[in-house]
C-alpha atoms as a PDB file:
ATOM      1  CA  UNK A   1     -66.049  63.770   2.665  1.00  0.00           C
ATOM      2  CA  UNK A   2     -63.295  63.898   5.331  1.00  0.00           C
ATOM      3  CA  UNK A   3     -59.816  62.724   4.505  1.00  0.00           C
ATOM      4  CA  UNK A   4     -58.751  59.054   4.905  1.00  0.00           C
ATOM      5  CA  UNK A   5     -57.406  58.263   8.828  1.00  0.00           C
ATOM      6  CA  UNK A   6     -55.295  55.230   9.553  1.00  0.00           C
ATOM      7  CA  UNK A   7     -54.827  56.079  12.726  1.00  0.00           C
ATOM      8  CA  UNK A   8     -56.183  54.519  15.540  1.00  0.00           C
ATOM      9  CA  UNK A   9     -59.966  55.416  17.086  1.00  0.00           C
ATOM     10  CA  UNK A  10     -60.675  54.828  20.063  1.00  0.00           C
ATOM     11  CA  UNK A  11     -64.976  55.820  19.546  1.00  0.00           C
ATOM     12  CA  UNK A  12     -66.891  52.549  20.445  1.00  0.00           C
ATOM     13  CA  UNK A  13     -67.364  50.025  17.437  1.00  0.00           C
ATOM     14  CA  UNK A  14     -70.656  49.958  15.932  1.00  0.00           C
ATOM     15  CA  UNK A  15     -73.269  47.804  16.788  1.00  0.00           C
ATOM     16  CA  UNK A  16     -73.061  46.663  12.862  1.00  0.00           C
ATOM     17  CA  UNK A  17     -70.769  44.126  14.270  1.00  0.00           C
ATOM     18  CA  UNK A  18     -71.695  42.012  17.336  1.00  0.00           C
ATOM     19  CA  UNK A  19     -69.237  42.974  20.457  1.00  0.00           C
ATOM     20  CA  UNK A  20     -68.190  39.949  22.475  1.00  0.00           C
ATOM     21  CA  UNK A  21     -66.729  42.232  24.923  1.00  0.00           C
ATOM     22  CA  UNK A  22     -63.437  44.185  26.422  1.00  0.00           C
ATOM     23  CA  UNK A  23     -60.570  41.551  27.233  1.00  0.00           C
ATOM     24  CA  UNK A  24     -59.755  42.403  30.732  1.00  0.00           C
ATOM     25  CA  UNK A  25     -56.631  39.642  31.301  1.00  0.00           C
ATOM     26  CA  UNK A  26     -58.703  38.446  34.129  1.00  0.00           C
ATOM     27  CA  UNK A  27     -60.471  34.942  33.828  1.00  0.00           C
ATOM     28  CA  UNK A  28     -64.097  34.805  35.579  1.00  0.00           C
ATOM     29  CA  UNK A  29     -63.687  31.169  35.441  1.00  0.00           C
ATOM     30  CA  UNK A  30     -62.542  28.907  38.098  1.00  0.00           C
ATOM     31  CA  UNK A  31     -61.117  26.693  36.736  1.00  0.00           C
ATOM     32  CA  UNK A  32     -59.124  27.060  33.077  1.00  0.00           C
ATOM     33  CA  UNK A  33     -59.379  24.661  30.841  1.00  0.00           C
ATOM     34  CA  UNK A  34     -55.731  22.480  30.579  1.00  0.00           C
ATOM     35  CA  UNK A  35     -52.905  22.879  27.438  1.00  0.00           C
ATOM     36  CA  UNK A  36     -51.783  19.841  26.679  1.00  0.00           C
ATOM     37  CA  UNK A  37     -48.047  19.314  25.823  1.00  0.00           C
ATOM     38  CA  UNK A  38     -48.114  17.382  22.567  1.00  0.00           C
ATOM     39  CA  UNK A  39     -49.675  18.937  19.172  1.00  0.00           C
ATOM     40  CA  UNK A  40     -52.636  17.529  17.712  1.00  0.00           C
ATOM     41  CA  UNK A  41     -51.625  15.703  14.670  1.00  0.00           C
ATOM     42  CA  UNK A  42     -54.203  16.090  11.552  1.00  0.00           C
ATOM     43  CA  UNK A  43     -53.109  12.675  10.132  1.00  0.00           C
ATOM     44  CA  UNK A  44     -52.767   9.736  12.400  1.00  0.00           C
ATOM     45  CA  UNK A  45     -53.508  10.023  16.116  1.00  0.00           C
ATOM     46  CA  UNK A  46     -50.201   9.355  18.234  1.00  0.00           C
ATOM     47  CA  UNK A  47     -51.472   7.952  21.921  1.00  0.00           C
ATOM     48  CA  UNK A  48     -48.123   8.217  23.644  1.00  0.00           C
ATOM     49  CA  UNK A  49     -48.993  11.742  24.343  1.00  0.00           C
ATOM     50  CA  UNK A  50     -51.219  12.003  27.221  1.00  0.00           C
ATOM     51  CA  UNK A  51     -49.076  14.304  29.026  1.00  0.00           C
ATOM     52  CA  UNK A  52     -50.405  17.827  30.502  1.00  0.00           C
ATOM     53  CA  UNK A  53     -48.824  21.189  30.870  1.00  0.00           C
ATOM     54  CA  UNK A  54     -50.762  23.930  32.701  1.00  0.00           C
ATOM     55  CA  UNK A  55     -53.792  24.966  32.786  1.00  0.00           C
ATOM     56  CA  UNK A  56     -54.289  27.680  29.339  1.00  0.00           C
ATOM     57  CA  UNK A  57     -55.662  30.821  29.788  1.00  0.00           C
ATOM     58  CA  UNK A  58     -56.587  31.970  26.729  1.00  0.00           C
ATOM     59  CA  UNK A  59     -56.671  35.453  27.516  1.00  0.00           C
ATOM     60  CA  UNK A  60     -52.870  35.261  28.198  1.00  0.00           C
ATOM     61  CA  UNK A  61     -52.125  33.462  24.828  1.00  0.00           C
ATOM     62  CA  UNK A  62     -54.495  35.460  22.682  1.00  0.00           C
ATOM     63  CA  UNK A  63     -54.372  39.167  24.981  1.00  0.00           C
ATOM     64  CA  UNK A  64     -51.002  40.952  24.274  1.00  0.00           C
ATOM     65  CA  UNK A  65     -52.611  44.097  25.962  1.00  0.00           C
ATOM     66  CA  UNK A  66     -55.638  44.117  27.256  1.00  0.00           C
ATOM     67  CA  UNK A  67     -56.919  47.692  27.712  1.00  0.00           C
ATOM     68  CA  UNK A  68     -56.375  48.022  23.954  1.00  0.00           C
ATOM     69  CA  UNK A  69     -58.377  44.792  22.949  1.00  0.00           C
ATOM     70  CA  UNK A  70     -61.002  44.291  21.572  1.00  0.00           C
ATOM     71  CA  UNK A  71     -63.344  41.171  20.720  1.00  0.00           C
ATOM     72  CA  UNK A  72     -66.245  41.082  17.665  1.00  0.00           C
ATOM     73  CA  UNK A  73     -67.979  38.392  15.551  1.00  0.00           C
ATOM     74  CA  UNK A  74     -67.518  38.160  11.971  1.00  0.00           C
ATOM     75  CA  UNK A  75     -70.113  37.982   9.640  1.00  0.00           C
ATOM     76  CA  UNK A  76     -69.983  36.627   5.898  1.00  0.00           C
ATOM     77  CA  UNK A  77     -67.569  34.925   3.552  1.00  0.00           C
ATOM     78  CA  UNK A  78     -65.513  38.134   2.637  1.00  0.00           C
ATOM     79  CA  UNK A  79     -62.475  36.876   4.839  1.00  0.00           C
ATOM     80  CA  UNK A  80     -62.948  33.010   4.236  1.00  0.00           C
ATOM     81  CA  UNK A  81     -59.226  32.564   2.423  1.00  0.00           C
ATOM     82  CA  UNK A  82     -57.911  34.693   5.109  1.00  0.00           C
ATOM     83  CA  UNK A  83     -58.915  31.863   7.714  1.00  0.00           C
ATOM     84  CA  UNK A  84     -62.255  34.317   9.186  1.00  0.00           C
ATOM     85  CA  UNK A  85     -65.015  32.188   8.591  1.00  0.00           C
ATOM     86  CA  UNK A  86     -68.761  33.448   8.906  1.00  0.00           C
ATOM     87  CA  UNK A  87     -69.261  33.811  12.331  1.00  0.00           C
ATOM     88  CA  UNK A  88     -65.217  34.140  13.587  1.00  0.00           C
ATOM     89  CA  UNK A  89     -64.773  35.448  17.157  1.00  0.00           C
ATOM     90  CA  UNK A  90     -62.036  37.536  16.156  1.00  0.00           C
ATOM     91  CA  UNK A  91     -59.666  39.402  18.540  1.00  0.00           C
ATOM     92  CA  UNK A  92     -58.395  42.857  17.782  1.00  0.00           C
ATOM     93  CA  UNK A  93     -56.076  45.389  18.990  1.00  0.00           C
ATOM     94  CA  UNK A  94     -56.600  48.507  18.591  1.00  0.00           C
ATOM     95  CA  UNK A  95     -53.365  49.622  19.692  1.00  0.00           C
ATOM     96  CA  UNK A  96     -51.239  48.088  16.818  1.00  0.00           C
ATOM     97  CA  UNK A  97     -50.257  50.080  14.094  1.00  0.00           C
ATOM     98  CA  UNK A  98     -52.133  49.207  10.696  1.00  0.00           C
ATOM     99  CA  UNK A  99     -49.303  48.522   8.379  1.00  0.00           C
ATOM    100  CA  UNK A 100     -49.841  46.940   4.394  1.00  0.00           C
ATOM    101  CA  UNK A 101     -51.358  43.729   3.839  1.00  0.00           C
ATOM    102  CA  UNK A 102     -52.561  43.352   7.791  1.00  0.00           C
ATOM    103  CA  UNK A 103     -56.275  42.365   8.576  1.00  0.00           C
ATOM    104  CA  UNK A 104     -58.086  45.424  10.097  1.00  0.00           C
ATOM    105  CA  UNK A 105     -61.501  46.167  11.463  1.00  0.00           C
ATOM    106  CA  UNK A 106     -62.124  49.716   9.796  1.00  0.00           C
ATOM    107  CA  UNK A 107     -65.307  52.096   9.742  1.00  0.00           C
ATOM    108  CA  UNK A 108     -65.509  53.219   5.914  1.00  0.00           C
ATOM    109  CA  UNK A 109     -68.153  55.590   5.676  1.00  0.00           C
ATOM    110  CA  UNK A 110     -70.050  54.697   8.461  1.00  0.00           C
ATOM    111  CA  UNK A 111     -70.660  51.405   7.958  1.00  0.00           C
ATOM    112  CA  UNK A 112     -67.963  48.680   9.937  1.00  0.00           C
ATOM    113  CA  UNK A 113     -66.312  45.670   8.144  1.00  0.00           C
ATOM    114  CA  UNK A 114     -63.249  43.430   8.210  1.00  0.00           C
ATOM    115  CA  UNK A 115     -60.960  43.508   5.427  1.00  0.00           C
ATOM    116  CA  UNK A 116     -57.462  43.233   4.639  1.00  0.00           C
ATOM    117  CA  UNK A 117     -55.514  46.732   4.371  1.00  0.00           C
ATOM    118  CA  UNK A 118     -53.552  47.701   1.270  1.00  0.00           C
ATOM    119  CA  UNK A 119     -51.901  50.683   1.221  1.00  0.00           C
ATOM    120  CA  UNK A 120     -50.292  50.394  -1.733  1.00  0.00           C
ATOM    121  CA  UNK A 121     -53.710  50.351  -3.987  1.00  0.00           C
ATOM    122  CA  UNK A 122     -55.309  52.422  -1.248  1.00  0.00           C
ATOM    123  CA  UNK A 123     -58.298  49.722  -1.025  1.00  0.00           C
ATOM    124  CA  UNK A 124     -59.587  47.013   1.783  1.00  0.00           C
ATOM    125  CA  UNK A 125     -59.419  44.207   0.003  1.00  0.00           C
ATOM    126  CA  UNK A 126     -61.391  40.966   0.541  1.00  0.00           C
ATOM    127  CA  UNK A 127     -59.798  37.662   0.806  1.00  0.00           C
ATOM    128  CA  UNK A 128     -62.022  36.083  -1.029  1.00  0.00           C
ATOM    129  CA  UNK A 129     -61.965  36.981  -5.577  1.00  0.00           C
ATOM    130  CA  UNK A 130     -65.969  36.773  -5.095  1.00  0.00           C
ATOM    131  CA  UNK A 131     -65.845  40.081  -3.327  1.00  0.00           C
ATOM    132  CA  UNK A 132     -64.549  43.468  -4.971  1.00  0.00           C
ATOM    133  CA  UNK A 133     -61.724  45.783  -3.369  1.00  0.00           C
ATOM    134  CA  UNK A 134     -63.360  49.198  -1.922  1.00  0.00           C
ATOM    135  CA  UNK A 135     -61.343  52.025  -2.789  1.00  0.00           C
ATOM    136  CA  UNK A 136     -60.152  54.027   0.650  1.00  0.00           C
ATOM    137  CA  UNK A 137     -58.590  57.280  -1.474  1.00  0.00           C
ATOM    138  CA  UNK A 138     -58.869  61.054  -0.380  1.00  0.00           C
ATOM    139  CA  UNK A 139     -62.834  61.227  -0.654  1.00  0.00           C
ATOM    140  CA  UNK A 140     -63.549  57.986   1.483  1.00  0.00           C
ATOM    141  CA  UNK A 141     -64.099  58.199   5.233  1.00  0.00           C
ATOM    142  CA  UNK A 142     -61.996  55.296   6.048  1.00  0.00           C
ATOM    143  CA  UNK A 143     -60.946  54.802  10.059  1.00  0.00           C
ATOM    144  CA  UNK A 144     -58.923  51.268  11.002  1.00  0.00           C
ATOM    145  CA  UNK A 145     -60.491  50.617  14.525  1.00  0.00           C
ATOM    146  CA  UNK A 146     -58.499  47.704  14.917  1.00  0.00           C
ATOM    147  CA  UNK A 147     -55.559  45.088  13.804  1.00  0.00           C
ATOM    148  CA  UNK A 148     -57.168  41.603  13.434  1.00  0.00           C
ATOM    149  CA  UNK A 149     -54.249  39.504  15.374  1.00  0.00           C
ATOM    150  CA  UNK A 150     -56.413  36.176  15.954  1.00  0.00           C
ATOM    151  CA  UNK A 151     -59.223  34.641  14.778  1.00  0.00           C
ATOM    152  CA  UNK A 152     -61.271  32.001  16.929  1.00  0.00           C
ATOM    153  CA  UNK A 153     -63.756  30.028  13.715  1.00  0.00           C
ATOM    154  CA  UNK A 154     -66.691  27.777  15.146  1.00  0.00           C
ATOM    155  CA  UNK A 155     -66.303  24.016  13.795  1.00  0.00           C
ATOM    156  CA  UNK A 156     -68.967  22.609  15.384  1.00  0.00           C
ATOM    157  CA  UNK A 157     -72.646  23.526  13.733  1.00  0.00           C
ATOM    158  CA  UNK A 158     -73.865  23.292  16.892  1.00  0.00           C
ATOM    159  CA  UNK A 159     -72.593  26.380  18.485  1.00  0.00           C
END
């Protein structure tokens, strides 16, 4: 078994997760969609704002650098009290340094998942008490591919 390696990897994830693709900072699209300049209350709806701002690129507001940016689909309830629902386009930079208590995408043993990094109890703990903490210690091969800085979770059931 090879030592534990928090260190950044730059091998290509593994097709266990779903790749959405490299972010690039550059929209194909024509047209972006438009940011509008109020928030959306989730109480009462307030009509007075019907002002826009710009148009949003989301690369721009999600993208802090792009060649080191990843994007991949969750999968499971593992991450639900973390706010990564089943099925989360989440984005992920590979380029950030995986610090205690941060969301990471790591390769433990071969096999890719997304968990939350404690260094303290050397495991990748779930955010959900259904799921049990795996233990990263000197015998694991444990590689953090990736800091989880956003995730993007699907409301709609029909997408």
């Amino acid at each position: 078994m090879q030592k534990t390696d928090f260190s950044m990897n730059t091998a290509p994830i593994s097709p266990c997760f779903e790749a959405v693709g490299i972010a690039t900072g550059v929209n194909a699209a024509t047209e972006l969609p438009p940011l509008y300049l109020a928030f959306a209350p989730a109480g009462f709806p307030s009509p007075a704002d019907d002002y826009i701002d710009k148009p949003l690129d989301l690369n721009k507001y999600l993208v802090t650098e792009p060649s080191a940016t990843f994007f991949v689909k969750a999968a499971g309830l593992s991450m639900v009290n973390a706010g990564i629902m089943d099925k989360a386009l989440l984005v992920v930079n590979r380029a950030k340094t995986p610090k205690h208590d941060d969301v990471v995408i790591a390769a433990l043993d071969g096999e890719i998942t997304c968990k939350i990094l404690d260094l303290k109890a050397q495991v990748l703990r779930a955010a959900n008490l259904s799921f049990a903490a795996i233990p990263i210690g000197e015998d694991s091969d444990c590689v953090v591919l990736g800091v989880v800085t956003h995730a993007i979770n699907p409301l709609c059931s029909r997408w």
